[in-house]
C-alpha atoms as a PDB file:
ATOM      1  CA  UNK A   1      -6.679 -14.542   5.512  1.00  0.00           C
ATOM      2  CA  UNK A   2      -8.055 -11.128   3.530  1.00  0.00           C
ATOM      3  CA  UNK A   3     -10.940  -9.725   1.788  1.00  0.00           C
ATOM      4  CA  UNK A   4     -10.408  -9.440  -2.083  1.00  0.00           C
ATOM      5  CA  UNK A   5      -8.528  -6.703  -1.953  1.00  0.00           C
ATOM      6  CA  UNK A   6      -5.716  -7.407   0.837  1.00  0.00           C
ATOM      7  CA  UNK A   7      -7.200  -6.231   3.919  1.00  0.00           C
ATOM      8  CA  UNK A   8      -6.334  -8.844   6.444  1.00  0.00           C
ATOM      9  CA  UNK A   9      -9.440 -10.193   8.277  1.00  0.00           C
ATOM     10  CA  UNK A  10      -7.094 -13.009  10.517  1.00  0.00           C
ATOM     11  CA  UNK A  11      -3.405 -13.689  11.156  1.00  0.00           C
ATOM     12  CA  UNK A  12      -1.870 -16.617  12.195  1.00  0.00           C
ATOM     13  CA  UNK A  13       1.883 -17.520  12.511  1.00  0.00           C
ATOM     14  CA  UNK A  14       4.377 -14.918  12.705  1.00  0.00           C
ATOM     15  CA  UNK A  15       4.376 -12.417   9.395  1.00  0.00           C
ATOM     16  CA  UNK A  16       6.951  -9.880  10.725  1.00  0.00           C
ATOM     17  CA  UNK A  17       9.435 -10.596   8.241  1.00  0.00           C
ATOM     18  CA  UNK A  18       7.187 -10.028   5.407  1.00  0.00           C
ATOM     19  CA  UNK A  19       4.650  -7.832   6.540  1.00  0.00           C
ATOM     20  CA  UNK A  20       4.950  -4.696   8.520  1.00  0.00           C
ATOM     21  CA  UNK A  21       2.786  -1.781   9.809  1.00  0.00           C
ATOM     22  CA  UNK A  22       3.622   1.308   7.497  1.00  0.00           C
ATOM     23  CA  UNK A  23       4.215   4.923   8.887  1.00  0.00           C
ATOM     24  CA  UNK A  24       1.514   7.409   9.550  1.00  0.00           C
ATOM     25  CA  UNK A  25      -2.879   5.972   9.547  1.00  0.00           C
ATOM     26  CA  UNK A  26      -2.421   2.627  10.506  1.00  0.00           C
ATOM     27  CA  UNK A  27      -3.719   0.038   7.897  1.00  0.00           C
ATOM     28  CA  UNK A  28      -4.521  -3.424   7.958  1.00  0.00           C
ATOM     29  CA  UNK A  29      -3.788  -3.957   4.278  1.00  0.00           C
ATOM     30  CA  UNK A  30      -1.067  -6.739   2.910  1.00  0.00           C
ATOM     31  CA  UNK A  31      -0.251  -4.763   0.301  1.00  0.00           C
ATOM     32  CA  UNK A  32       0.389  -1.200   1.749  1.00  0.00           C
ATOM     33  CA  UNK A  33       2.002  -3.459   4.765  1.00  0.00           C
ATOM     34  CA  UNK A  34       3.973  -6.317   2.533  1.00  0.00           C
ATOM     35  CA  UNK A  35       8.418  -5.492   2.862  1.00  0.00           C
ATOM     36  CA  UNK A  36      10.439  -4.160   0.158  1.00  0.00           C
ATOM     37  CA  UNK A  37      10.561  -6.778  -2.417  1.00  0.00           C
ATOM     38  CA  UNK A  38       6.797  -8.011  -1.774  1.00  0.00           C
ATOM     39  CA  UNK A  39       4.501  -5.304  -2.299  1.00  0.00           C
ATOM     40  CA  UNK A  40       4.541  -5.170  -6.092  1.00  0.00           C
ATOM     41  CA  UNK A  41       4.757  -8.853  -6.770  1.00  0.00           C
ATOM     42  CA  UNK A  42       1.279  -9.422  -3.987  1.00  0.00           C
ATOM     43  CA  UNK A  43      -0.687  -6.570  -5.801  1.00  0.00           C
ATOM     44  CA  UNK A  44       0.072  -8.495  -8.612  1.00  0.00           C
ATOM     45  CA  UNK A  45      -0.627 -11.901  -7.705  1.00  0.00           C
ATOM     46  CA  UNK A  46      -4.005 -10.609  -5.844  1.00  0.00           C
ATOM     47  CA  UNK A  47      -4.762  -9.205  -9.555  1.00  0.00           C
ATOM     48  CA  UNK A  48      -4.297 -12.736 -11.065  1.00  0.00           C
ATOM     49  CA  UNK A  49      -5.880 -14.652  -8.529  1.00  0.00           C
ATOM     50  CA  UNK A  50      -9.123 -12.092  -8.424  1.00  0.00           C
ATOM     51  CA  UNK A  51      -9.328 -12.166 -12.477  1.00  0.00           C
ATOM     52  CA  UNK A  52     -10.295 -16.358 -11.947  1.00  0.00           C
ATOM     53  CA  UNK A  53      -6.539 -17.790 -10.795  1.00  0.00           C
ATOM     54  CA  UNK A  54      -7.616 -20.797  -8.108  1.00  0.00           C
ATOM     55  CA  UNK A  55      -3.761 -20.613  -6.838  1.00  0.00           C
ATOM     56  CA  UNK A  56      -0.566 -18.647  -7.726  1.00  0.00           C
ATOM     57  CA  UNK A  57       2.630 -19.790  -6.040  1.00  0.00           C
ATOM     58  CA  UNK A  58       6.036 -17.310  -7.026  1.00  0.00           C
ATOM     59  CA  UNK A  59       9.028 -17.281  -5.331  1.00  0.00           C
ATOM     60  CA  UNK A  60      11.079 -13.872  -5.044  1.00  0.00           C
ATOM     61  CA  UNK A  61      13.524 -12.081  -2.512  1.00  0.00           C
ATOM     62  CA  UNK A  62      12.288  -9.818   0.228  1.00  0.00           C
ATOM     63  CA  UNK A  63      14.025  -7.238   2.051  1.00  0.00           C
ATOM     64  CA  UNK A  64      14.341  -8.579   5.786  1.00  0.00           C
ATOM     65  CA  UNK A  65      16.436  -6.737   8.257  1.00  0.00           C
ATOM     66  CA  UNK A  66      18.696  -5.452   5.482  1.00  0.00           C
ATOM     67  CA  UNK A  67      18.635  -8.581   3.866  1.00  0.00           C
ATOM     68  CA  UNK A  68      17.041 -10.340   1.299  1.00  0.00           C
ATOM     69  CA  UNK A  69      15.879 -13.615   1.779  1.00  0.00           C
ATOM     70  CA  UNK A  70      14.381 -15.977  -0.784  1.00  0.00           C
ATOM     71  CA  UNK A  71      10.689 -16.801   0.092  1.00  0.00           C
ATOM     72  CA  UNK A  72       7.625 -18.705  -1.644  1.00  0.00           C
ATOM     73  CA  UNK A  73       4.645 -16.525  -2.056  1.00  0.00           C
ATOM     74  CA  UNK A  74       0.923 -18.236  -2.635  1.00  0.00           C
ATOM     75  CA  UNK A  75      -2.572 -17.434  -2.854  1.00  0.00           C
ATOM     76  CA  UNK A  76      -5.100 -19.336  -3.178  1.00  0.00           C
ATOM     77  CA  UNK A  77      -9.104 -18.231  -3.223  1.00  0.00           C
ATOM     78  CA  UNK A  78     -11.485 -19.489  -0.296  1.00  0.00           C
ATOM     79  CA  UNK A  79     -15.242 -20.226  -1.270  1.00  0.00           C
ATOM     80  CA  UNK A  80     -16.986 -18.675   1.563  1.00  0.00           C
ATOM     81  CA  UNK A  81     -20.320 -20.547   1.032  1.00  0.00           C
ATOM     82  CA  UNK A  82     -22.163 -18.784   3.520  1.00  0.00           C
ATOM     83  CA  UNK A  83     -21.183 -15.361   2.717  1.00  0.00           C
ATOM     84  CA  UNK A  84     -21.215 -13.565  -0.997  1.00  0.00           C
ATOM     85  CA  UNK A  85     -17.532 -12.459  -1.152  1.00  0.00           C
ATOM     86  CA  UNK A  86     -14.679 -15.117  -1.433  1.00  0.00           C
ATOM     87  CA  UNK A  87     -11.709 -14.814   0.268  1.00  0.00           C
ATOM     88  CA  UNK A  88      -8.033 -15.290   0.234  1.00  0.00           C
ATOM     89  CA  UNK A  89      -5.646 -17.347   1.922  1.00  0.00           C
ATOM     90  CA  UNK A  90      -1.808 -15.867   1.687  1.00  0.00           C
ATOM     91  CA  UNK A  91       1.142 -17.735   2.884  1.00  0.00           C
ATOM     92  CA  UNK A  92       4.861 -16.704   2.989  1.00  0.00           C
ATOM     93  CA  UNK A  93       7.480 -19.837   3.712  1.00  0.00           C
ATOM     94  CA  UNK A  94      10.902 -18.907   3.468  1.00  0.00           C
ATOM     95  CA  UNK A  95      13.242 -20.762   1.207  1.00  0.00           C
ATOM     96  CA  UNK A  96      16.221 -22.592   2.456  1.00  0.00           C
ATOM     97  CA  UNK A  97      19.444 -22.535   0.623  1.00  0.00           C
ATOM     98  CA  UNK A  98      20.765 -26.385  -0.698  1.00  0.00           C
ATOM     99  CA  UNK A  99      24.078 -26.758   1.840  1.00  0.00           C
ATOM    100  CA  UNK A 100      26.840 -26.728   0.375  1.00  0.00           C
ATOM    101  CA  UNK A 101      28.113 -30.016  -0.702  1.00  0.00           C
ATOM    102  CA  UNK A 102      24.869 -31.751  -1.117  1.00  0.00           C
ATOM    103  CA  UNK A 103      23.143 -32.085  -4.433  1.00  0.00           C
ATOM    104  CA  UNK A 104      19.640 -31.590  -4.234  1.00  0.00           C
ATOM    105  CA  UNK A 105      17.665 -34.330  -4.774  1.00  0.00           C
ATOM    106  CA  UNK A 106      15.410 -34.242  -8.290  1.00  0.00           C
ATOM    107  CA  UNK A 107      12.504 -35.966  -8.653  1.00  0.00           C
ATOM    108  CA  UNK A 108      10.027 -35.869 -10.833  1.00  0.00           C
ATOM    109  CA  UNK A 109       6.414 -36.481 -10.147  1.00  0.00           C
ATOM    110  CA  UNK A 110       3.248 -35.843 -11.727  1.00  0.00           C
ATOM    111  CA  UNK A 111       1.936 -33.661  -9.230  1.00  0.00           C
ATOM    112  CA  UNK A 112       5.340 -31.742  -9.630  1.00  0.00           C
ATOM    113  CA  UNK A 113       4.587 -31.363 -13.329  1.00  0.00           C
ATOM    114  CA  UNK A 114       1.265 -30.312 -13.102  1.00  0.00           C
ATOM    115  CA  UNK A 115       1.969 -27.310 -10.624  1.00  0.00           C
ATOM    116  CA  UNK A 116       5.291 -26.826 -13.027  1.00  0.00           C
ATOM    117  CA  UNK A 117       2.491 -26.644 -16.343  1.00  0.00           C
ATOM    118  CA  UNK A 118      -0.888 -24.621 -13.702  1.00  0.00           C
ATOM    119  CA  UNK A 119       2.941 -22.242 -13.014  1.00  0.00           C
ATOM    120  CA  UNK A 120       3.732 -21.915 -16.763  1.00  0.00           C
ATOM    121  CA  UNK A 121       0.038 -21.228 -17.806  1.00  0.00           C
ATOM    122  CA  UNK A 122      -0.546 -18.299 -14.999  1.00  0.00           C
ATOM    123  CA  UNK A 123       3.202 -16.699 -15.952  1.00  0.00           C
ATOM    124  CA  UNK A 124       1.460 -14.457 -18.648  1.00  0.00           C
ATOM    125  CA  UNK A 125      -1.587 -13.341 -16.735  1.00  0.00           C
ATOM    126  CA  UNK A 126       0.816 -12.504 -13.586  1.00  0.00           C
ATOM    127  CA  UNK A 127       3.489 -10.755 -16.392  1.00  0.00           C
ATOM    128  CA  UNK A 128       0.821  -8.976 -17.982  1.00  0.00           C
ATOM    129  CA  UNK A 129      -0.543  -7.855 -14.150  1.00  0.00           C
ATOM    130  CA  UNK A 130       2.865  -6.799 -12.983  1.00  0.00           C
ATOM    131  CA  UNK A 131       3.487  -5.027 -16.038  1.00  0.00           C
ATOM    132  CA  UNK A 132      -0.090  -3.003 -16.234  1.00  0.00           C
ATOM    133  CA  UNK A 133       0.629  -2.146 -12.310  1.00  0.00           C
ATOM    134  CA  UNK A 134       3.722  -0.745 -13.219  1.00  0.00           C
ATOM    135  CA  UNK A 135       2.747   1.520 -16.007  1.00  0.00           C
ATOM    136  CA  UNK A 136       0.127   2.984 -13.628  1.00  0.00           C
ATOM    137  CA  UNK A 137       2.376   3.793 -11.187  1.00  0.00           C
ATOM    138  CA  UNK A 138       4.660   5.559 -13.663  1.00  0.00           C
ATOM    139  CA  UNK A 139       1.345   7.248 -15.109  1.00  0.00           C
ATOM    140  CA  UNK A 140       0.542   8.293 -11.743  1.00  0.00           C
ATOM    141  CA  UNK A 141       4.296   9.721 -11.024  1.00  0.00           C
ATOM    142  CA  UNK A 142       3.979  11.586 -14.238  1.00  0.00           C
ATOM    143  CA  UNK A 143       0.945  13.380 -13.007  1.00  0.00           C
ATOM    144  CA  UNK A 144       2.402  14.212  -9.672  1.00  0.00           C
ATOM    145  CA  UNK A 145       5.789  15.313 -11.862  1.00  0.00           C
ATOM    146  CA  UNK A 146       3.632  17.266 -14.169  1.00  0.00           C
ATOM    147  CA  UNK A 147       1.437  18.949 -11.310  1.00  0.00           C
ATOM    148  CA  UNK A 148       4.857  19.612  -9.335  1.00  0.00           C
ATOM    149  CA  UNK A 149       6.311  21.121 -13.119  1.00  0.00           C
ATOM    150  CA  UNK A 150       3.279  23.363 -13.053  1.00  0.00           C
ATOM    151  CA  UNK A 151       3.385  24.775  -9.396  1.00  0.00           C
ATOM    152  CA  UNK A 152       7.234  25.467  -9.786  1.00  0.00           C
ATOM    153  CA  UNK A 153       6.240  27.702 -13.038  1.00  0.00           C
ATOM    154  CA  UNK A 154       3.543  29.631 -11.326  1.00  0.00           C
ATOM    155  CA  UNK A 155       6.529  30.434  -8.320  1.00  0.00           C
ATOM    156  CA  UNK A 156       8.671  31.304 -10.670  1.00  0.00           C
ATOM    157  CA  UNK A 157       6.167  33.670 -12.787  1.00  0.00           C
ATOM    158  CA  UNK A 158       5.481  34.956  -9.087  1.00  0.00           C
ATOM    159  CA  UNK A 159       8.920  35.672  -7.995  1.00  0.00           C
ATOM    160  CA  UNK A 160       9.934  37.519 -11.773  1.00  0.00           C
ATOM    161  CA  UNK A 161       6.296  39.613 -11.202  1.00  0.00           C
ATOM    162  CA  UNK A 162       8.046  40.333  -7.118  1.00  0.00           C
ATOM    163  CA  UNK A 163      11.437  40.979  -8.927  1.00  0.00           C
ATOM    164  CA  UNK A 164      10.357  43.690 -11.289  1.00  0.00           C
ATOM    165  CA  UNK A 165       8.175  45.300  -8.832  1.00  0.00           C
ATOM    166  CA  UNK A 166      11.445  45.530  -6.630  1.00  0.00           C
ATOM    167  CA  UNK A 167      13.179  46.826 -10.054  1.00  0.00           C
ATOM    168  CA  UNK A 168      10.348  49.888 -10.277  1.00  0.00           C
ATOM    169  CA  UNK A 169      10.224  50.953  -6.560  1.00  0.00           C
ATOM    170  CA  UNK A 170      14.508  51.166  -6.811  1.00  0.00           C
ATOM    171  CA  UNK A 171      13.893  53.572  -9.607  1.00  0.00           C
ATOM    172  CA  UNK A 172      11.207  55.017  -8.316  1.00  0.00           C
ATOM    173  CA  UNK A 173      13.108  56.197  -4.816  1.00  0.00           C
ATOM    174  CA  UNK A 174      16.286  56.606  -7.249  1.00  0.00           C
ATOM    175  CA  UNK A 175      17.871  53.719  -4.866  1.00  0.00           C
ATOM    176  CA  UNK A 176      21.355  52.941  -5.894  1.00  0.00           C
ATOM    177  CA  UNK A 177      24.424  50.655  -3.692  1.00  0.00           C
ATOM    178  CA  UNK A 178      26.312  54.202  -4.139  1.00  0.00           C
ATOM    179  CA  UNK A 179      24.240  55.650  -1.663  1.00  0.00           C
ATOM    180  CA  UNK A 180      25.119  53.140   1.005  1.00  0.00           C
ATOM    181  CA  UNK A 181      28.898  52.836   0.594  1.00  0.00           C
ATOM    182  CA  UNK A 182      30.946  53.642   3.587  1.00  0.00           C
ATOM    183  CA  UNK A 183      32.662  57.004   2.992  1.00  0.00           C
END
């Protein structure tokens, strides 16, 4: 269970396969925390569900142990009547592979359709999410690029200004590799 924004309030079950604690200040955010594979899709679908989504339910590969693994993500927002902020419940349930050999089994249901038609209706709001999180993240790496760009100018300008004060105090002291040469 987490506040609006990620930040897990209560655990239960284990989540080490899809969550885990992130080099340097320790964090108890999903997102910073979520595996390779997860952390894009759960901003996401935290976006979606905050912007009026009851429940999102995706399924997509994470990174486990060098591995991916197929798992169903869903979230789905908690009325806290007592409080003024609503929360969110996240679960992870890994995905097991049809054996081989055995046909899965198709039904069809109405329940089955409706989630299939609530899944169809939320894949533009969640596209559209993904998408705008992405662009910010490649706005925000052009910044850093730019900034980066900018400092490795100024060195440069620095080091040419260094270099042709070298230049005039080797002309100045009439400095030449002549002068050093064995005999």
């Amino acid at each position: 269970m987490s506040d609006l924004k990620g930040n897990i309030l209560y655990i239960y079950g284990e989540t080490g396969k899809y969550l885990r604690p992130t080099p340097g200040h320790a964090t108890l955010n999903m997102i910073e925390m979520a595996r390779e594979g997860l952390q894009l899709e759960l901003h996401t679908a935290i976006q979606v569900v905050n912007q009026g989504t009851q429940v999102l339910s995706r399924e997509l590969l994470v990174k486990t142990n060098g591995d991916f693994q197929p798992v169903q993500l869903s979230i789905r927002t908690l009325i806290n009547p007592n409080d003024q902020q609503n929360l969110l419940l996240t679960s992870f349930k890994d995905i097991t592979q049809p054996t081989a050999g055995k046909p899965a089994r198709k039904r069809s249901s109405k329940p089955d359709e409706l989630r299939h038609i609530d899944e169809l209706e939320y894949e533009p709001a969640y596209t559209k999410e993904n998408l705008q999180a992405t662009i910010e993240e490649q706005y925000a790496s052009n910044e850093e690029l730019k900034c980066t760009n900018e400092e490795m100018q100024s060195t440069n300008e620095e080091l040419q200004s260094t270099n042709k004060e070298l230049e005039t105090s080797k002309e100045e002291f009439g400095w030449s590799p002549r002068m050093w040469a064995a005999p």
